[in-house]
N, C-alpha and C. Protein backbone atom coordinates (compact mmCIF):
# COMPACT_ATOMS: atom_id res chain seq x y z
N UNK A 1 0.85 -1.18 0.00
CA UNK A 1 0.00 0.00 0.00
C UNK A 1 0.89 1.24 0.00
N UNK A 2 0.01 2.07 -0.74
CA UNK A 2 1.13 3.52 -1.45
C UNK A 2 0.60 4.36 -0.08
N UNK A 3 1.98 5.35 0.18
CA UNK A 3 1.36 6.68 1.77
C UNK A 3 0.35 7.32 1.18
N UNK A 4 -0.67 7.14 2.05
CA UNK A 4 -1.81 8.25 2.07
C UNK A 4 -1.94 10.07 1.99
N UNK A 5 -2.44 10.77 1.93
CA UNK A 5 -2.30 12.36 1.72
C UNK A 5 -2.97 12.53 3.38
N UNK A 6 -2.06 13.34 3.67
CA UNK A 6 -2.55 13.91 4.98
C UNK A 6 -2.83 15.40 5.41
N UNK A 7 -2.49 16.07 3.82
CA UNK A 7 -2.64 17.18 3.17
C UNK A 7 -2.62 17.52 2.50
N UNK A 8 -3.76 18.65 2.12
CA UNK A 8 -3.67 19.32 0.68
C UNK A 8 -3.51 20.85 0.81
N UNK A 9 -2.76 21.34 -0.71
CA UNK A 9 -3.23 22.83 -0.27
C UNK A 9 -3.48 23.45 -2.14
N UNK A 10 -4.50 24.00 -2.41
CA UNK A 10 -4.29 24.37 -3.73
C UNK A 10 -3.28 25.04 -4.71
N UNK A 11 -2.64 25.24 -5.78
CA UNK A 11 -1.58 25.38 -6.41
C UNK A 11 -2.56 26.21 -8.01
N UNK A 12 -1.41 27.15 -8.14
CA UNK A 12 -2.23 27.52 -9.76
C UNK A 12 -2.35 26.44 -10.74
N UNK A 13 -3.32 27.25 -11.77
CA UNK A 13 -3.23 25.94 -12.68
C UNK A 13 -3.78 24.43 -12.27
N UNK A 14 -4.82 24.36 -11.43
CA UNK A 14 -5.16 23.40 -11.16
C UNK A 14 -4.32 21.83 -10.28
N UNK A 15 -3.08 22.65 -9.76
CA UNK A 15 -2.13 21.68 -9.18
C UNK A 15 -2.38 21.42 -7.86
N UNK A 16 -2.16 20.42 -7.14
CA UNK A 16 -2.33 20.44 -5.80
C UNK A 16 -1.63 19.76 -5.17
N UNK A 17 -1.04 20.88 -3.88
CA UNK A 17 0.81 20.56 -3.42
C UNK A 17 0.00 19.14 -2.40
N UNK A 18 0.64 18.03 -2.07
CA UNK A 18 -0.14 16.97 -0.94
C UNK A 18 1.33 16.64 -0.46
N UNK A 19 1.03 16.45 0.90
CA UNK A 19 1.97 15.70 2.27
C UNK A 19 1.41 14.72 2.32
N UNK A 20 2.40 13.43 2.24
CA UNK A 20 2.00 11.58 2.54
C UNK A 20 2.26 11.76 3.86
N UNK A 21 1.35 10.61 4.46
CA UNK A 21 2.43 10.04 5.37
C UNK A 21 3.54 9.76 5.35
N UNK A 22 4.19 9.54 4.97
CA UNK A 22 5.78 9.40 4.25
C UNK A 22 6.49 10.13 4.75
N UNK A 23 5.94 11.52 5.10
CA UNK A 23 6.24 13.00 4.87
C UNK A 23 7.18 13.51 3.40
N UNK A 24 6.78 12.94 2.28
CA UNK A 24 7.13 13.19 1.05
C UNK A 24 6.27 14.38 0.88
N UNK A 25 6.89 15.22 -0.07
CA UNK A 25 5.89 16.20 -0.60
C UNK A 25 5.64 15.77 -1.97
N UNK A 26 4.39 15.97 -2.81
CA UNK A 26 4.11 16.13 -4.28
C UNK A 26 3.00 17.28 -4.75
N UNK A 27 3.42 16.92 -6.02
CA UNK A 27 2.38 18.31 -6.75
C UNK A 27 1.63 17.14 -7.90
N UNK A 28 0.55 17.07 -7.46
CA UNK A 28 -0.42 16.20 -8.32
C UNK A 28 -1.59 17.60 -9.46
N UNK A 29 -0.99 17.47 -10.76
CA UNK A 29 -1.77 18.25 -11.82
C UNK A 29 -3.19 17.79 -11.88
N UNK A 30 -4.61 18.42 -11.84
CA UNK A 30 -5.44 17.99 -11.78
C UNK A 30 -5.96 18.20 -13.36
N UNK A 31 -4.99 19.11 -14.43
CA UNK A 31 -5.78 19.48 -15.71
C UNK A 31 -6.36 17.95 -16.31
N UNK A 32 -5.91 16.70 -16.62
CA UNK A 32 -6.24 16.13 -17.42
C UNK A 32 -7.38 15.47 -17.08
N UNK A 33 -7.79 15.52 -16.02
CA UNK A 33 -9.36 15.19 -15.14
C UNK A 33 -10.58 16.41 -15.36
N UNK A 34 -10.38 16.87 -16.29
CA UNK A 34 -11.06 18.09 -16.11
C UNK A 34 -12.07 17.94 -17.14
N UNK A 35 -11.64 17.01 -17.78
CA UNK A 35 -12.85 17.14 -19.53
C UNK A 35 -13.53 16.09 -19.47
N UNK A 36 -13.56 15.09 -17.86
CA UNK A 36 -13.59 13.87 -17.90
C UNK A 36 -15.05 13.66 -16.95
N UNK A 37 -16.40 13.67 -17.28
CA UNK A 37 -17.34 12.93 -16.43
C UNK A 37 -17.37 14.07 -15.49
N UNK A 38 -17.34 13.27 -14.32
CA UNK A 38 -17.55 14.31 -12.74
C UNK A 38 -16.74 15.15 -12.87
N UNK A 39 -15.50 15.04 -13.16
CA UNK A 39 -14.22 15.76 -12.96
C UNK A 39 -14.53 17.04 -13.59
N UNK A 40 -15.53 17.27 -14.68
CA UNK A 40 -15.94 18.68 -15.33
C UNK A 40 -16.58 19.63 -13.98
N UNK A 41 -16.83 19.44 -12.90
CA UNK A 41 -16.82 20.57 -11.88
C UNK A 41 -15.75 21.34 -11.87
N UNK A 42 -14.86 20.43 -11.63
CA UNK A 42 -13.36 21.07 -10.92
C UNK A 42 -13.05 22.72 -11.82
N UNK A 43 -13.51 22.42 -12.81
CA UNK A 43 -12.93 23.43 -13.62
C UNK A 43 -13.63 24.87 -13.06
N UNK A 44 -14.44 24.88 -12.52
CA UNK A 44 -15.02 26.05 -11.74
C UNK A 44 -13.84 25.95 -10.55
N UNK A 45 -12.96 26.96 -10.37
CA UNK A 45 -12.26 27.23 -9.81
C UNK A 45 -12.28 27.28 -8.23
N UNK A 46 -13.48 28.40 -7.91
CA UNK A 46 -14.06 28.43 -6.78
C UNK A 46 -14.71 27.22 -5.77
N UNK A 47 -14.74 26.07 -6.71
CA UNK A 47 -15.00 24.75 -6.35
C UNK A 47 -14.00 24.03 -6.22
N UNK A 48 -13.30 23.94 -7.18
CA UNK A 48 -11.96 23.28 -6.98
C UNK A 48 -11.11 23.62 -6.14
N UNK A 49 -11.11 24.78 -5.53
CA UNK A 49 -10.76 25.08 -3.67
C UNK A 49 -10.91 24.68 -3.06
N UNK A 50 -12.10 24.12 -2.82
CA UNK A 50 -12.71 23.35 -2.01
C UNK A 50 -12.22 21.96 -1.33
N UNK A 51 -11.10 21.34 -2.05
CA UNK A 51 -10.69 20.24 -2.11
C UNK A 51 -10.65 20.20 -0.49
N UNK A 52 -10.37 18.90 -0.15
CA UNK A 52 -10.40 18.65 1.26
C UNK A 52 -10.01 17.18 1.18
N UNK A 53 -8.80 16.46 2.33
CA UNK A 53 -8.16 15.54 2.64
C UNK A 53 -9.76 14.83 3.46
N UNK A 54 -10.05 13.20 2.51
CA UNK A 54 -10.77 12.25 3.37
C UNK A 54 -10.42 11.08 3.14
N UNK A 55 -10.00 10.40 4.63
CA UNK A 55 -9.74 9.23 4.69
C UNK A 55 -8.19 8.98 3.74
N UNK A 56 -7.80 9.77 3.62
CA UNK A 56 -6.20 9.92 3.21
C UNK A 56 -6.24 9.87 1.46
N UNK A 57 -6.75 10.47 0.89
CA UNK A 57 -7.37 10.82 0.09
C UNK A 57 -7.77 12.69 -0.04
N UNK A 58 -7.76 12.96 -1.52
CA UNK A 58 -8.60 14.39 -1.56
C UNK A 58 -9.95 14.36 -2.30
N UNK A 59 -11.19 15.17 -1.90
CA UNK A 59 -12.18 14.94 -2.02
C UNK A 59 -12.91 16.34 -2.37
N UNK A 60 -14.29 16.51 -3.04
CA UNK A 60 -14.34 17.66 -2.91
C UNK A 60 -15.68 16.96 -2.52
N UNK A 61 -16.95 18.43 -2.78
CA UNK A 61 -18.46 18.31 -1.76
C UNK A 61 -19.18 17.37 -2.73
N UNK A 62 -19.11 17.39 -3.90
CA UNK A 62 -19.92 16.34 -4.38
C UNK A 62 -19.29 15.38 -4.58
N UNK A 63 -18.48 14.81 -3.68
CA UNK A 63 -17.72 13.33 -3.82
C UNK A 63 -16.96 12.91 -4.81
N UNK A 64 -16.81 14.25 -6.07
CA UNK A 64 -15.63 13.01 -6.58
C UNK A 64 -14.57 13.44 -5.40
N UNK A 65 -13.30 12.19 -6.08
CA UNK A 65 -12.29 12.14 -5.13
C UNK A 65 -10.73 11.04 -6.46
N UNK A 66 -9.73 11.22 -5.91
CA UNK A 66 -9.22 10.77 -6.45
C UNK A 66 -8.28 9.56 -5.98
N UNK A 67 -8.19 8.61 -6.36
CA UNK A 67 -7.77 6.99 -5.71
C UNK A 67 -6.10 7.49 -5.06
N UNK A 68 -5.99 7.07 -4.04
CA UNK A 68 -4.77 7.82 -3.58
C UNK A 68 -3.43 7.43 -3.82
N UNK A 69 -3.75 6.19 -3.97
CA UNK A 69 -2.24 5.04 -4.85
C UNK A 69 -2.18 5.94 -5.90
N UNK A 70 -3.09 6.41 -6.75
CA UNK A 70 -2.90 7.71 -7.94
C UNK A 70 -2.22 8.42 -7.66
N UNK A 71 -2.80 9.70 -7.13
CA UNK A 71 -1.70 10.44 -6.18
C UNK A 71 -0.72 10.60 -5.78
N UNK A 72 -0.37 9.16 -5.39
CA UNK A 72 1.15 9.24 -4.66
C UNK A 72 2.05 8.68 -5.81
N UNK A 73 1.55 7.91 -7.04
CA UNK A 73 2.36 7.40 -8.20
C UNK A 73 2.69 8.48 -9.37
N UNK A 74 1.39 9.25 -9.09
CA UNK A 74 1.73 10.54 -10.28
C UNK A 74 1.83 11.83 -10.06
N UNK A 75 2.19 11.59 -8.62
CA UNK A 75 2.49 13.10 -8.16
C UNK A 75 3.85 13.50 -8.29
N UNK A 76 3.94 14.70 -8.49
CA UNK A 76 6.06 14.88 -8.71
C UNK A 76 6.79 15.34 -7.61
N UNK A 77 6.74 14.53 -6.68
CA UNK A 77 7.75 14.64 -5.73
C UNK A 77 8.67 15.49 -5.73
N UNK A 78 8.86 16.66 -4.07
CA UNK A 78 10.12 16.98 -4.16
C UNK A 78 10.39 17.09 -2.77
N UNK A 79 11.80 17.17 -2.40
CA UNK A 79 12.44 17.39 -1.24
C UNK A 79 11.78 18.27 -0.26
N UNK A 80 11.72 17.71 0.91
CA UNK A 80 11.21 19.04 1.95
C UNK A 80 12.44 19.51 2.19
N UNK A 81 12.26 20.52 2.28
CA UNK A 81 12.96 21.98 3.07
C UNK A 81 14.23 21.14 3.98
N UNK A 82 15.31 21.47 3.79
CA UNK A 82 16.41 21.30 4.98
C UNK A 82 16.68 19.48 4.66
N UNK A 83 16.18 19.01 2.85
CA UNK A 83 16.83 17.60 3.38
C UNK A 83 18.15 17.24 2.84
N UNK A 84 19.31 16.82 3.18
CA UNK A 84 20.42 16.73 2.47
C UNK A 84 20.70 16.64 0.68
């Protein structure tokens, strides 16, 4: 099992910075979900703020959400602050 998100915070451009358990950081792009089914909310901006960490996972109010093994495989990792 891939680390869970134990945070989110929104990013321009539809990106969103997430903390694993791991304490890895990544930047998961949300554009290519956007033309797709449910995922056509997101594109209202003011909604796509909304995002919110559930169950280690990000979620917004009308439930979509995105599988978090996703997340943590296609997110682009980078170094926290102060690591060698």
């Amino acid at each position: 099992m891939f680390p869970r998100v134990t945070s989110v915070q929104v990013e321009p451009d539809y990106r969103l910075k997430l903390v694993f358990t791991n304490g890895e950081v990544g930047f998961y792009d949300c554009r290519p979900l956007l033309d797709f089914g449910v995922f056509s909310e997101l594109k209202d901006e003011a909604y796509f703020r909304q995002v919110h960490v559930v169950n280690g996972t990000v979620a917004w109010p009308h439930e979509q959400d995105i599988c978090p093994d996703t997340l943590y495989v296609e997110s682009h990792r980078v170094e926290p602050a102060g690591s060698p």
